[in-house]
N, C-alpha and C. Protein backbone atom coordinates (compact mmCIF):
# COMPACT_ATOMS: atom_id res chain seq x y z
N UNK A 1 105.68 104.09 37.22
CA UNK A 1 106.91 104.76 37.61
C UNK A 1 107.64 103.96 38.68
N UNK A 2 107.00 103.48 39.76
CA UNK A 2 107.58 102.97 40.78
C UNK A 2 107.90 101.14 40.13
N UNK A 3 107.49 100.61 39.36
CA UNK A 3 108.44 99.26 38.42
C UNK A 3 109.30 99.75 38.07
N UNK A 4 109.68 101.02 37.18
CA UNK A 4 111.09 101.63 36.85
C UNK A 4 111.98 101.78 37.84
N UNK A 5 111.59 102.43 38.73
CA UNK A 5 112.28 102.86 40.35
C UNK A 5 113.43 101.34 40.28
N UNK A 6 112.01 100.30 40.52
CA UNK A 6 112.66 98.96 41.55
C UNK A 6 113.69 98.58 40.01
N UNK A 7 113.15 98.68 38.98
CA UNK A 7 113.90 97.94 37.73
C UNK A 7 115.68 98.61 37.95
N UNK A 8 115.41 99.88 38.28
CA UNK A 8 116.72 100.41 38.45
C UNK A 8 117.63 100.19 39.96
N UNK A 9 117.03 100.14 40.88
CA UNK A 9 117.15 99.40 41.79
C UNK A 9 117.68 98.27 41.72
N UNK A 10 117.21 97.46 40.92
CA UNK A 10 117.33 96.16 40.79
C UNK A 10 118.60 95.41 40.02
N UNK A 11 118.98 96.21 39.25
CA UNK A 11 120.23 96.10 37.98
C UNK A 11 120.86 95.72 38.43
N UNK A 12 121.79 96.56 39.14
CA UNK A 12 122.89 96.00 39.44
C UNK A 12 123.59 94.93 40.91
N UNK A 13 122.03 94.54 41.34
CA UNK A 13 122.21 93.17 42.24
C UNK A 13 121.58 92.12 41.38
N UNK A 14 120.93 92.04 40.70
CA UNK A 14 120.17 90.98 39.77
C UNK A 14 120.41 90.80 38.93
N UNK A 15 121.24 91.87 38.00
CA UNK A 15 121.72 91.87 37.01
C UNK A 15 120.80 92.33 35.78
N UNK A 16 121.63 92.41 34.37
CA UNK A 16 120.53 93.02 33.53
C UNK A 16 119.56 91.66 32.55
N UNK A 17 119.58 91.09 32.76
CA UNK A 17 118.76 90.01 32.07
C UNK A 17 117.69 89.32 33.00
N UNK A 18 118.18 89.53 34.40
CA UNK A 18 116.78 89.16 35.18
C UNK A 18 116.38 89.80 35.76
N UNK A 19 116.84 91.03 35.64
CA UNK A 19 115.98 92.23 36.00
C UNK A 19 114.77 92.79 34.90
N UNK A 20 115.45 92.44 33.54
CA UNK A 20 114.66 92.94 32.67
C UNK A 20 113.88 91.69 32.12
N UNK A 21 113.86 90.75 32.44
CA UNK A 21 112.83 89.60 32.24
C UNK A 21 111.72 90.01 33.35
N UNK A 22 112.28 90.43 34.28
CA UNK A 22 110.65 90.64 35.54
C UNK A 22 110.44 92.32 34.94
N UNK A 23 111.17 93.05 34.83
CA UNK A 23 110.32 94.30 34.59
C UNK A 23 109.68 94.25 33.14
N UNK A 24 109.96 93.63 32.46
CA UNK A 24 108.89 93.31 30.95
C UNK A 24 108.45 92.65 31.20
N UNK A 25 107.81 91.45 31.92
CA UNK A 25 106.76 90.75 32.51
C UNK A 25 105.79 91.48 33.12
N UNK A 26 106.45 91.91 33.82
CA UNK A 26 105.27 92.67 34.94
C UNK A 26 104.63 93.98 33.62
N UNK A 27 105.70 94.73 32.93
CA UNK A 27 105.15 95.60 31.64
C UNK A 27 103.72 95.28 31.34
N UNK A 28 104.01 94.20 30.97
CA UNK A 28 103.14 93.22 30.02
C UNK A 28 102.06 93.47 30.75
N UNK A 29 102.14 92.71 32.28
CA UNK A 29 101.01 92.84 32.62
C UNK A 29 99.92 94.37 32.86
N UNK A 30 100.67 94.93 33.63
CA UNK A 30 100.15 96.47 33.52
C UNK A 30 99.20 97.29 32.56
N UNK A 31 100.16 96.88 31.18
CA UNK A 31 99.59 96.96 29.90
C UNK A 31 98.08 96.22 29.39
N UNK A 32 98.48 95.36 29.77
CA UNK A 32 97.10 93.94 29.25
C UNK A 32 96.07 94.13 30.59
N UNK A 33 96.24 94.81 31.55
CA UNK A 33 95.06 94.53 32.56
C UNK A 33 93.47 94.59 32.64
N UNK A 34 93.18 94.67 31.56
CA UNK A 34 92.12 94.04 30.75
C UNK A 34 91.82 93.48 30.50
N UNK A 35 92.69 92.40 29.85
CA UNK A 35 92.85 91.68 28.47
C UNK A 35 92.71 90.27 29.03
N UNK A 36 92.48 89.03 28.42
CA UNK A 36 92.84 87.56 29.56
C UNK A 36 94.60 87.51 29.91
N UNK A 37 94.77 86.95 30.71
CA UNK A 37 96.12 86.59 30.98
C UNK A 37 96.72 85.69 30.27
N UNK A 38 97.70 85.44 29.72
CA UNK A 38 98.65 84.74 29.27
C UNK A 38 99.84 84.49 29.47
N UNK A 39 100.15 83.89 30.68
CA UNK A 39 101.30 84.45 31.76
C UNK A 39 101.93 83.83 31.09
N UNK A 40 102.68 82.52 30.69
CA UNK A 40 103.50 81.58 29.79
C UNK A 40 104.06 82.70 28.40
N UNK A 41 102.94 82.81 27.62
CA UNK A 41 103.13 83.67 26.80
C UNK A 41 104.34 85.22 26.77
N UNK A 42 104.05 85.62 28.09
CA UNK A 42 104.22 86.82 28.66
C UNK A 42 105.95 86.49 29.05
N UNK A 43 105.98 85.50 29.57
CA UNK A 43 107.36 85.32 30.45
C UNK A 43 108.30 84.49 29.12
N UNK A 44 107.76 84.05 28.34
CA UNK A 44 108.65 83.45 27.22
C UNK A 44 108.83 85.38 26.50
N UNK A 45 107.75 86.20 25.92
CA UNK A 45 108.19 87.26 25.29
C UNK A 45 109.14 87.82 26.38
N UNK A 46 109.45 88.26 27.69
CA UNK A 46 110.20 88.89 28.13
C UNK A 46 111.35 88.20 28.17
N UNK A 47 111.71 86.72 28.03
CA UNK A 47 113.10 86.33 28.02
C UNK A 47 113.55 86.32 26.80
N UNK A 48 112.95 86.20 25.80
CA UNK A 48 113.22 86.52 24.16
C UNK A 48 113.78 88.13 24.21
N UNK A 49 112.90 89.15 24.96
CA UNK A 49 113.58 90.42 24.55
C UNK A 49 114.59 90.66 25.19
N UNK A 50 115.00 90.11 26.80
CA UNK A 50 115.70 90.10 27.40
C UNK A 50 116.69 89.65 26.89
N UNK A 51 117.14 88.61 26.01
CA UNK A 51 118.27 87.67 26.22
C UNK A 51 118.59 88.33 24.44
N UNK A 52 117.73 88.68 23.24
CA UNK A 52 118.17 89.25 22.05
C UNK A 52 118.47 90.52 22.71
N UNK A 53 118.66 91.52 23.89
CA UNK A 53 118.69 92.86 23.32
C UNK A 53 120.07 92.39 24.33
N UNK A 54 120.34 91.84 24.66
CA UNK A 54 121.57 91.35 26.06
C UNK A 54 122.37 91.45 24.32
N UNK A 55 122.31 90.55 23.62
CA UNK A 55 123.27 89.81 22.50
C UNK A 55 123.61 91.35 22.11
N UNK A 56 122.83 91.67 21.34
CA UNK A 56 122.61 93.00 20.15
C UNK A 56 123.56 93.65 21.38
N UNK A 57 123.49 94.25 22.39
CA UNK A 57 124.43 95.16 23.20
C UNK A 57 125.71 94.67 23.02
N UNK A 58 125.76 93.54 23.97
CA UNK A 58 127.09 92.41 24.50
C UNK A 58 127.87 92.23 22.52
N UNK A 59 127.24 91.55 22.18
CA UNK A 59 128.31 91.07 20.90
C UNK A 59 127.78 92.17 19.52
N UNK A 60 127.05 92.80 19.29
CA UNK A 60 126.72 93.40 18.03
C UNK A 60 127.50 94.64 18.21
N UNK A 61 127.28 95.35 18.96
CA UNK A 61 127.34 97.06 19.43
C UNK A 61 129.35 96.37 20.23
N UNK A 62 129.76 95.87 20.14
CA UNK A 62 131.12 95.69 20.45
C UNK A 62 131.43 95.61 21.67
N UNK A 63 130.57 94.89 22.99
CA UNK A 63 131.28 94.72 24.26
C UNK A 63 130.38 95.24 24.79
N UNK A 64 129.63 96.44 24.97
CA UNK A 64 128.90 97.50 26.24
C UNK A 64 129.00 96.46 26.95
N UNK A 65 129.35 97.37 28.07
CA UNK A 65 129.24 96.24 29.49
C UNK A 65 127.94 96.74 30.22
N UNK A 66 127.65 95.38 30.58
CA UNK A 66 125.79 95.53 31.15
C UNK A 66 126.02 94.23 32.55
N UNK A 67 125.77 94.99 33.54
CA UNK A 67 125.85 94.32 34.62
C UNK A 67 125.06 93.04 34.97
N UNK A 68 126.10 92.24 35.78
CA UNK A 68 125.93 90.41 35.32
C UNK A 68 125.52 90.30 36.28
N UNK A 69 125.57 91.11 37.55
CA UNK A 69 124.66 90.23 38.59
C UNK A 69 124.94 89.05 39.15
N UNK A 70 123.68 88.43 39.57
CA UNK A 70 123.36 87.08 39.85
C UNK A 70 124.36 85.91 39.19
N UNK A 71 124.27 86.65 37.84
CA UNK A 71 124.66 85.31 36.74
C UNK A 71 126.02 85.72 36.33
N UNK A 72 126.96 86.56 37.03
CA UNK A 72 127.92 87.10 37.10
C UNK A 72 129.29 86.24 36.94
C-alpha cells in the first residue's frame, strides 16, 4: 500500500513513465521475494510496460494527457 501512496505521490513531479518504471520494478520485486533476483530482467520488463502503456494512452486512446514530469 505504502509503494502506491509514494507511486501517487510521485506522478506528478517525476512524471508518468518514471514513476511507473520504479513502481513496477519495485512490484516485481515484492512479488518475487522468494524467487532469485533478476534485477536487469525486472527493470527492462518495467520500461517495456511503462513506455507501451504511455503509447496505447498518449497515441491509441487519442491524446489522454498523462503527466510529463521530469521529461516534460
Amino acid at each position: 500500500m505504502l509503494l502506491l501512496v509514494g507511486y501517487v505521490a510521485a506522478i506528478s513531479f517525476l512524471g508518468y513513465i518514471i514513476s511507473s518504471v520504479i513502481y513496477i520494478y519495485f512490484q516485481i520485486l515484492i512479488l518475487n521475494r522468494r524467487k532469485p533476483m533478476h534485477h536487469l530482467r525486472y527493470v527492462i520488463i518495467a520500461v517495456i510496460s511503462s513506455a507501451t502503456s504511455y503509447f496505447l494512452f498518449v497515441r491509441i486512446f487519442g491524446g489522454v494527457m498523462i503527466p510529463a514530469g521530469l521529461l516534460g
